[in-house]
PDB file of N, CA and C in Angstrom:
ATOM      1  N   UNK A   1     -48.197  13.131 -32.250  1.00  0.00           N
ATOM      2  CA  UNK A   1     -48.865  13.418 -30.998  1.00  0.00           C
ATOM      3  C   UNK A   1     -49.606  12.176 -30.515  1.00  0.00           C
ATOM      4  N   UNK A   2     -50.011  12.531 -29.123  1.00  0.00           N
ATOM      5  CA  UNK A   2     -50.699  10.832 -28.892  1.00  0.00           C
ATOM      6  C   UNK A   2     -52.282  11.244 -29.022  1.00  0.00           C
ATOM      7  N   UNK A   3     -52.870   9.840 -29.283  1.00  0.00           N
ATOM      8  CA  UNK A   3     -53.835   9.696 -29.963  1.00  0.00           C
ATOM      9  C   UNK A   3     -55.190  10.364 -28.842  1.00  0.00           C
ATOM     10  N   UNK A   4     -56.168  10.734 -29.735  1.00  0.00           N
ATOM     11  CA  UNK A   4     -57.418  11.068 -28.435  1.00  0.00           C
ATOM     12  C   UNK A   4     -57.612  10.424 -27.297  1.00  0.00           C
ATOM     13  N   UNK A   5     -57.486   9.216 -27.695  1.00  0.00           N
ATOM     14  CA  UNK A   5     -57.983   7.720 -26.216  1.00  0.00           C
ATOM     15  C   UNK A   5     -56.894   8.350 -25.444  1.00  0.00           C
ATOM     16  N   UNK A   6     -55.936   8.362 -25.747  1.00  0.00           N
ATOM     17  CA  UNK A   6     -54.828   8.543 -24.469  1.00  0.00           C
ATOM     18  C   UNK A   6     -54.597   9.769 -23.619  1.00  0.00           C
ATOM     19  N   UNK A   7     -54.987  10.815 -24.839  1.00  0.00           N
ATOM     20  CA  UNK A   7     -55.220  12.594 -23.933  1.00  0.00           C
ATOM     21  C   UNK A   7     -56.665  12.164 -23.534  1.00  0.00           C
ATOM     22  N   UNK A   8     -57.770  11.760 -23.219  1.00  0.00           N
ATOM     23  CA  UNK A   8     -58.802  11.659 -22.822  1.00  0.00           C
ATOM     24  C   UNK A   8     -58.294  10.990 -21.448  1.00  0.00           C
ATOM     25  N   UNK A   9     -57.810   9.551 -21.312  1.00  0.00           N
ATOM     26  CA  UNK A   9     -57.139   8.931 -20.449  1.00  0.00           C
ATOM     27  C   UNK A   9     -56.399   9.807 -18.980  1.00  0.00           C
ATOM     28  N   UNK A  10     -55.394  10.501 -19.688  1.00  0.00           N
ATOM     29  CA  UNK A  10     -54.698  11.164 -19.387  1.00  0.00           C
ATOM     30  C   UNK A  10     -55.201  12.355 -17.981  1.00  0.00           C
ATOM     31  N   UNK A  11     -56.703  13.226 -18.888  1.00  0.00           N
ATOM     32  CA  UNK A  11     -57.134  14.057 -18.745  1.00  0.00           C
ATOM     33  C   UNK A  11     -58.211  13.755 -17.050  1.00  0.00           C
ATOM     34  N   UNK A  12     -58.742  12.297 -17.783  1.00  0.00           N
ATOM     35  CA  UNK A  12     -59.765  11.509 -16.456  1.00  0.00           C
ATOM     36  C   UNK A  12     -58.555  10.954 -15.508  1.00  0.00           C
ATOM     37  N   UNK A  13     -57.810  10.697 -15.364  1.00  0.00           N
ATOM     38  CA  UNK A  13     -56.954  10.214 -14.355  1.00  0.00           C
ATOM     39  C   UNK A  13     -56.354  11.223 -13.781  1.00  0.00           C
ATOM     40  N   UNK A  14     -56.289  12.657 -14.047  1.00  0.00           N
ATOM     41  CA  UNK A  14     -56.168  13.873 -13.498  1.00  0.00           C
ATOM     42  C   UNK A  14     -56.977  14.283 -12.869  1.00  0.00           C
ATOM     43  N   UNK A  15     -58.344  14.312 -13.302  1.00  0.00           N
ATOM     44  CA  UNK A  15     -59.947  14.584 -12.487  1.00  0.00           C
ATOM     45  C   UNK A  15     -60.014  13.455 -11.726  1.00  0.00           C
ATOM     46  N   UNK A  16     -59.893  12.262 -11.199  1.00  0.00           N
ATOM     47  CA  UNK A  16     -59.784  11.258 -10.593  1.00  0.00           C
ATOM     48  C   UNK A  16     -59.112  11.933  -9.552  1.00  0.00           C
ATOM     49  N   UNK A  17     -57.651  11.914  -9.785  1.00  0.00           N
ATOM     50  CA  UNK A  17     -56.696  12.250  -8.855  1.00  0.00           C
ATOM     51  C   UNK A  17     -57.576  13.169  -7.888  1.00  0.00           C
ATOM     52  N   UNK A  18     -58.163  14.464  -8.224  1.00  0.00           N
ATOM     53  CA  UNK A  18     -58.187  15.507  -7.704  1.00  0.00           C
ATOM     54  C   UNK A  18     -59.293  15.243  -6.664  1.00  0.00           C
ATOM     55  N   UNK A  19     -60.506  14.366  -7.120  1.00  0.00           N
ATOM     56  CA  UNK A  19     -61.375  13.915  -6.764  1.00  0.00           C
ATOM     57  C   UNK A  19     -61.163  13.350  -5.828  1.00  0.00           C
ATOM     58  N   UNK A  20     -61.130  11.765  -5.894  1.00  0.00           N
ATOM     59  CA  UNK A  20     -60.493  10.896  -5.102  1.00  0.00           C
ATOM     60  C   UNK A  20     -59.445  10.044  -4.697  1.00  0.00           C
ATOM     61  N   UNK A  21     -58.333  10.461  -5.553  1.00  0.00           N
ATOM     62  CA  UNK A  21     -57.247   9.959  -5.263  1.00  0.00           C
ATOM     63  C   UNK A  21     -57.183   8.987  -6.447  1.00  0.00           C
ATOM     64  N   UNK A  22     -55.665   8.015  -7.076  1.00  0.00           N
ATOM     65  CA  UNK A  22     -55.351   7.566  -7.678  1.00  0.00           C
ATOM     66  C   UNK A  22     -54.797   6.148  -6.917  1.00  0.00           C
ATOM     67  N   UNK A  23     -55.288   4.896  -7.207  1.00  0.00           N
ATOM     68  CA  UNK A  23     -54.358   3.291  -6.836  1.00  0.00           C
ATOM     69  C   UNK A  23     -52.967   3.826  -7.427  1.00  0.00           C
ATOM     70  N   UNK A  24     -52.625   2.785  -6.716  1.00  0.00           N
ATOM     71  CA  UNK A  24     -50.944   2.670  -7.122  1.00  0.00           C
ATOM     72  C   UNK A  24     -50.546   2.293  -8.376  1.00  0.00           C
ATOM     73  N   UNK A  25     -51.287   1.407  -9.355  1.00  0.00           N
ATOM     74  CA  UNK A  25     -51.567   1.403 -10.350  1.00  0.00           C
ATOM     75  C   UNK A  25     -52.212   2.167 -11.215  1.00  0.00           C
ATOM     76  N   UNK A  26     -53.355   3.167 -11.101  1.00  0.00           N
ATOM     77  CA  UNK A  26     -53.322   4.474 -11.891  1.00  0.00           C
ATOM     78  C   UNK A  26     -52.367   5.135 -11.936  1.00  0.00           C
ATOM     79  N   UNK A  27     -51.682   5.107 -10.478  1.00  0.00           N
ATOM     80  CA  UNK A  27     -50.543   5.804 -10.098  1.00  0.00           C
ATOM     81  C   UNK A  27     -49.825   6.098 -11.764  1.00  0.00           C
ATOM     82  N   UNK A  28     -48.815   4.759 -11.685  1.00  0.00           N
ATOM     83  CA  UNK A  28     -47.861   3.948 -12.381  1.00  0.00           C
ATOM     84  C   UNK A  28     -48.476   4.525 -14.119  1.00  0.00           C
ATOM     85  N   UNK A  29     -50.091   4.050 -14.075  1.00  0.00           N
ATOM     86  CA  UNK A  29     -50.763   4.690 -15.553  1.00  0.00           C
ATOM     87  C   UNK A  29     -50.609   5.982 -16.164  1.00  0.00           C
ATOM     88  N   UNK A  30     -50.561   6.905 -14.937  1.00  0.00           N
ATOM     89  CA  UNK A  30     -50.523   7.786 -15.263  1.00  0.00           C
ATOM     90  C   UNK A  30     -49.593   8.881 -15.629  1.00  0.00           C
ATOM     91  N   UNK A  31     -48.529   8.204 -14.425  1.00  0.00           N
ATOM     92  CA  UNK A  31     -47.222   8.668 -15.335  1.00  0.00           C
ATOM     93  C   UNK A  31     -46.657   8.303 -16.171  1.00  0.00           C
ATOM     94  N   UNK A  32     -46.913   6.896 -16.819  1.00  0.00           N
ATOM     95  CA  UNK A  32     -46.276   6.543 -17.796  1.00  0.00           C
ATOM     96  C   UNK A  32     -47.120   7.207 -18.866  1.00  0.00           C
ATOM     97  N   UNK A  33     -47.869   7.517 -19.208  1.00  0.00           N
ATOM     98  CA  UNK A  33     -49.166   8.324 -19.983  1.00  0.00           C
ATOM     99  C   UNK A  33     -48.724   9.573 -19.861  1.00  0.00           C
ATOM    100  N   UNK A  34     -48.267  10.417 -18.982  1.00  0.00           N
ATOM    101  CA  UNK A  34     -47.698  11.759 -19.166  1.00  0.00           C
ATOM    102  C   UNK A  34     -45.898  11.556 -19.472  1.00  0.00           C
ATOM    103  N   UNK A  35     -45.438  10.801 -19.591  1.00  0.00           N
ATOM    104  CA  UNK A  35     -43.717  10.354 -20.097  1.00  0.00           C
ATOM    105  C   UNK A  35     -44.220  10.184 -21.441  1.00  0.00           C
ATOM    106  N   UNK A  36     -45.110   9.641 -21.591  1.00  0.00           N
ATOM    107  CA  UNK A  36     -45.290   9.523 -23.578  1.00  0.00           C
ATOM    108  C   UNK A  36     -45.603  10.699 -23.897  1.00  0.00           C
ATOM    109  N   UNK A  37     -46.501  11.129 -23.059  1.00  0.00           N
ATOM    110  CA  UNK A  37     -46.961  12.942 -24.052  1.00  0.00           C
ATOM    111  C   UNK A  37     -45.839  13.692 -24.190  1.00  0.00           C
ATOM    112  N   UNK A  38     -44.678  13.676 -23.023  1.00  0.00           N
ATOM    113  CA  UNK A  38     -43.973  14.502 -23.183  1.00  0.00           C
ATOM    114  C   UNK A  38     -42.988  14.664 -24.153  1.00  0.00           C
ATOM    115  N   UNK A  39     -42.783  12.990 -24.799  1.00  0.00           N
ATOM    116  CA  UNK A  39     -41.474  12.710 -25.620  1.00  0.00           C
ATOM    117  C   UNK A  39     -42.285  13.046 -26.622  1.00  0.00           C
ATOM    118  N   UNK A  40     -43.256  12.739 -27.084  1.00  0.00           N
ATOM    119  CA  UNK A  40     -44.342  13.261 -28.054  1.00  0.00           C
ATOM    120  C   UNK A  40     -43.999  15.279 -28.434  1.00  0.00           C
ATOM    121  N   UNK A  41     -44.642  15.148 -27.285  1.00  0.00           N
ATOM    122  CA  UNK A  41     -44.444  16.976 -27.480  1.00  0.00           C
ATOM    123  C   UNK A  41     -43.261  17.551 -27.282  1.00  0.00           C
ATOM    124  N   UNK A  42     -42.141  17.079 -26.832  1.00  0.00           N
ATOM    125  CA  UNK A  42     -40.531  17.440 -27.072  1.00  0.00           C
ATOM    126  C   UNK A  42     -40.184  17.056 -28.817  1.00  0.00           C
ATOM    127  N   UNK A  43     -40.576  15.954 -28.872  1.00  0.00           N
ATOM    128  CA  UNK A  43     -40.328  15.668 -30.799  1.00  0.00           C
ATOM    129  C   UNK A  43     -41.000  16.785 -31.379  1.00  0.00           C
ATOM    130  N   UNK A  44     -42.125  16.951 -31.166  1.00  0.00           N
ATOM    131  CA  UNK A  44     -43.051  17.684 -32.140  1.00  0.00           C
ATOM    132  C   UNK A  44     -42.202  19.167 -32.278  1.00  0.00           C
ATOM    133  N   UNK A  45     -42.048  19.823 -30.693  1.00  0.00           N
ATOM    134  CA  UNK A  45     -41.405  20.818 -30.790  1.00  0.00           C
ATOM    135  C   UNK A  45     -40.101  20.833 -30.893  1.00  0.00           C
ATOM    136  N   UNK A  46     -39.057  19.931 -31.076  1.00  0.00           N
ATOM    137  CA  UNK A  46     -38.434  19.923 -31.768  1.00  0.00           C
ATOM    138  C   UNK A  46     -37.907  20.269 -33.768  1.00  0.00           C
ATOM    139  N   UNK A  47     -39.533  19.535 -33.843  1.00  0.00           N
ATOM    140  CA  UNK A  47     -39.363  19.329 -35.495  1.00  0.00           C
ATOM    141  C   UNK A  47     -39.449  20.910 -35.670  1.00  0.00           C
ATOM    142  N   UNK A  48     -40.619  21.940 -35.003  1.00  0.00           N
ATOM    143  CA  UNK A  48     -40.728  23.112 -35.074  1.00  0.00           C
ATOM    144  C   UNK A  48     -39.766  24.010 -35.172  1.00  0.00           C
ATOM    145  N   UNK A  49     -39.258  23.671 -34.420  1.00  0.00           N
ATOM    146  CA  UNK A  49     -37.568  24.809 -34.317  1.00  0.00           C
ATOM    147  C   UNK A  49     -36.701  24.289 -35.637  1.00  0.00           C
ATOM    148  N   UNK A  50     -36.614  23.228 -36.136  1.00  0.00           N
ATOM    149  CA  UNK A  50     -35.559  22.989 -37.579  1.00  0.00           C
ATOM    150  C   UNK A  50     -36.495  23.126 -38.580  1.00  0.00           C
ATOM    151  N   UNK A  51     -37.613  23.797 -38.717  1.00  0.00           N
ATOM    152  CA  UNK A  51     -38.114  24.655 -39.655  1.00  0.00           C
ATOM    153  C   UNK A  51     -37.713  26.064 -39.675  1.00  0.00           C
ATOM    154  N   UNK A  52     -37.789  26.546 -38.417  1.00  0.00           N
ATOM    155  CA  UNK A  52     -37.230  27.924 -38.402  1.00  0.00           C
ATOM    156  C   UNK A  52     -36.024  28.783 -39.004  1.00  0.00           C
ATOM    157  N   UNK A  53     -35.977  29.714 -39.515  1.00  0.00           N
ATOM    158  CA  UNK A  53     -34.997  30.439 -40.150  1.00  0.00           C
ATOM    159  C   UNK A  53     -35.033  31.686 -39.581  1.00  0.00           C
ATOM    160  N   UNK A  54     -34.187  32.536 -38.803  1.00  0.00           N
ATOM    161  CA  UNK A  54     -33.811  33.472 -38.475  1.00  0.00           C
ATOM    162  C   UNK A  54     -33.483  34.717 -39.599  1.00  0.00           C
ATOM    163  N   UNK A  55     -33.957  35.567 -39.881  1.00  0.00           N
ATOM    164  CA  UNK A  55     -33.170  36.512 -40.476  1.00  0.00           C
ATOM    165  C   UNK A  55     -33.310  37.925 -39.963  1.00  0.00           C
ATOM    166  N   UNK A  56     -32.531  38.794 -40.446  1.00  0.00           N
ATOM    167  CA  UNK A  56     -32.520  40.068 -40.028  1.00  0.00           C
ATOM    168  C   UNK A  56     -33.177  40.722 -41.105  1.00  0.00           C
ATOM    169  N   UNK A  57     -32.567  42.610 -40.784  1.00  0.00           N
ATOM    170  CA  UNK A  57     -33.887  43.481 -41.168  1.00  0.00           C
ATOM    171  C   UNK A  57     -33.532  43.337 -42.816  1.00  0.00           C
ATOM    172  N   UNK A  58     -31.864  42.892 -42.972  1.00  0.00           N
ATOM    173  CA  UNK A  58     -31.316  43.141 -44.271  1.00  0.00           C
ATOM    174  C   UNK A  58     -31.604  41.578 -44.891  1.00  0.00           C
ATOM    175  N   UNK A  59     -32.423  40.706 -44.343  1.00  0.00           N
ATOM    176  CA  UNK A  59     -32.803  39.795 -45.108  1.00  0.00           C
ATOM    177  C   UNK A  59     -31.417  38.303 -44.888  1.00  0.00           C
ATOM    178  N   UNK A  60     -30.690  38.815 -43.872  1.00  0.00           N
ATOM    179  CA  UNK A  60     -29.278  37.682 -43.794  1.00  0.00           C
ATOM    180  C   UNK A  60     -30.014  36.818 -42.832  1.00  0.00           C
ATOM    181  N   UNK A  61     -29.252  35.739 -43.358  1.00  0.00           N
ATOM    182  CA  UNK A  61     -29.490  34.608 -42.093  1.00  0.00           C
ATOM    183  C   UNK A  61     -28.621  34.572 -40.610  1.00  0.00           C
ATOM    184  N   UNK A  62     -29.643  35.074 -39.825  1.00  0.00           N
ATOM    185  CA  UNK A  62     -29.038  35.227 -38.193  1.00  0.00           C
ATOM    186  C   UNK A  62     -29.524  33.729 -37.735  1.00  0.00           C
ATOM    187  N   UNK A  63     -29.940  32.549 -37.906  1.00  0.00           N
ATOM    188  CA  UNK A  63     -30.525  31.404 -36.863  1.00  0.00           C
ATOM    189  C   UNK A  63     -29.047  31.491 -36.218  1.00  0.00           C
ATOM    190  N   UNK A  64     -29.599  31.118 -34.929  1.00  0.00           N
ATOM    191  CA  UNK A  64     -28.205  30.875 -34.172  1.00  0.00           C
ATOM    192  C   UNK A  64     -27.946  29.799 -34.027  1.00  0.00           C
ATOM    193  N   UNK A  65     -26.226  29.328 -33.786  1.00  0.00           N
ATOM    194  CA  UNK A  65     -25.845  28.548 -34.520  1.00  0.00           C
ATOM    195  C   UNK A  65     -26.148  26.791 -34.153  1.00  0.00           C
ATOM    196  N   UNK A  66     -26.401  27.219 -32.642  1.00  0.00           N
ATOM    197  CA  UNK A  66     -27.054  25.719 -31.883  1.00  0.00           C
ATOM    198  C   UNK A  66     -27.867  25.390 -32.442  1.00  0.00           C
ATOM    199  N   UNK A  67     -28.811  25.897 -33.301  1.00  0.00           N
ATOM    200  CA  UNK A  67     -30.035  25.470 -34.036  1.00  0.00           C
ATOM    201  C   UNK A  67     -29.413  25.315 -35.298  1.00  0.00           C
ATOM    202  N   UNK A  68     -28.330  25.777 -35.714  1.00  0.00           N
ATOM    203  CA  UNK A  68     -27.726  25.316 -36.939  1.00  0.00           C
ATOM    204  C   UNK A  68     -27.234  23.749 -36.740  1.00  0.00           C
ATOM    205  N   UNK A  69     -26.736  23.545 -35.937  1.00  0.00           N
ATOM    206  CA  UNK A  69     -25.835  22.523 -35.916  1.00  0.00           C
ATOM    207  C   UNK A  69     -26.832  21.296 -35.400  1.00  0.00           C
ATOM    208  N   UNK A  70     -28.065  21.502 -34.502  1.00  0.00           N
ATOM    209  CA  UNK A  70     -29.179  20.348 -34.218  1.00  0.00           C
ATOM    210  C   UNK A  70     -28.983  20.319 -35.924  1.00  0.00           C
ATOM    211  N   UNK A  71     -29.933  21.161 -36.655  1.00  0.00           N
ATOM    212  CA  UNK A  71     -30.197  20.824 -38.045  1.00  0.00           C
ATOM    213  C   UNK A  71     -29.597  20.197 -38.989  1.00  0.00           C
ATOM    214  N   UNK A  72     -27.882  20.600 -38.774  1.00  0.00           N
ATOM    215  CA  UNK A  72     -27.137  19.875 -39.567  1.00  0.00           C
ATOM    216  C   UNK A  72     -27.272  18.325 -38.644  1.00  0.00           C
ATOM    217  N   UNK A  73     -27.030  18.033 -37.764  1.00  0.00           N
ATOM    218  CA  UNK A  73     -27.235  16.463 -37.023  1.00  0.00           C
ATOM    219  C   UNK A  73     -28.160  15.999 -37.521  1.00  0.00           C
ATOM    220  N   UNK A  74     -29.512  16.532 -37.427  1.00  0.00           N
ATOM    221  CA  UNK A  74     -30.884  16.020 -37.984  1.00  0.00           C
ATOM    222  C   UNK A  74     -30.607  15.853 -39.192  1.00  0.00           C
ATOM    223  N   UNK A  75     -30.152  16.154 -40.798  1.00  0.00           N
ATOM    224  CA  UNK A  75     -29.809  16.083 -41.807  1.00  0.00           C
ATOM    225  C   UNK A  75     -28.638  15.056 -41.797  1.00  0.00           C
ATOM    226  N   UNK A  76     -27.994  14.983 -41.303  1.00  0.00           N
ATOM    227  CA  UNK A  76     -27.164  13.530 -41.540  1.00  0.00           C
ATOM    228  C   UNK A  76     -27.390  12.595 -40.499  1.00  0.00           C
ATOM    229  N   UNK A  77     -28.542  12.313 -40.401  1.00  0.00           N
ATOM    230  CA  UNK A  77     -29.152  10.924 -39.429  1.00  0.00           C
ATOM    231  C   UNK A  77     -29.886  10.095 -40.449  1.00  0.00           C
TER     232      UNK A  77
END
């Protein structure tokens, strides 16, 4: 995840915005600052889902199979 300084960053250049507006250069800051959180929090929730295991009431493995096959990719990388 990204570090405090940068969700703090992030957070004041949003209250800025709303306030008084953003330079063209906060501009530029600020989306590049929300493009990192996002690849951040797409990885993270990524890793979440290839922990997951599906099963049913009889205890079988139902994960479906798109999440099988990310997992197997992720395992031979």
């Amino acid at each position: 995840m990204l570090s405090k300084d940068k969700l703090n960053r992030i957070n004041a250049l949003a209250k800025k915005a709303k306030r008084e507006g953003l330079t063209p250069e906060e501009k530029r800051e600020q989306n590049a600052l929300r493009a990192e959180y996002l690849l951040a929090f797409r990885a993270q929730f990524r890793e979440q889902l290839h922990a997951i295991k599906v099963v049913d009431m009889e205890g079988r493995d139902v994960t479906p199979l798109k999440l099988k096959q990310s997992k197997e990719r992720r395992k031979n990388h």
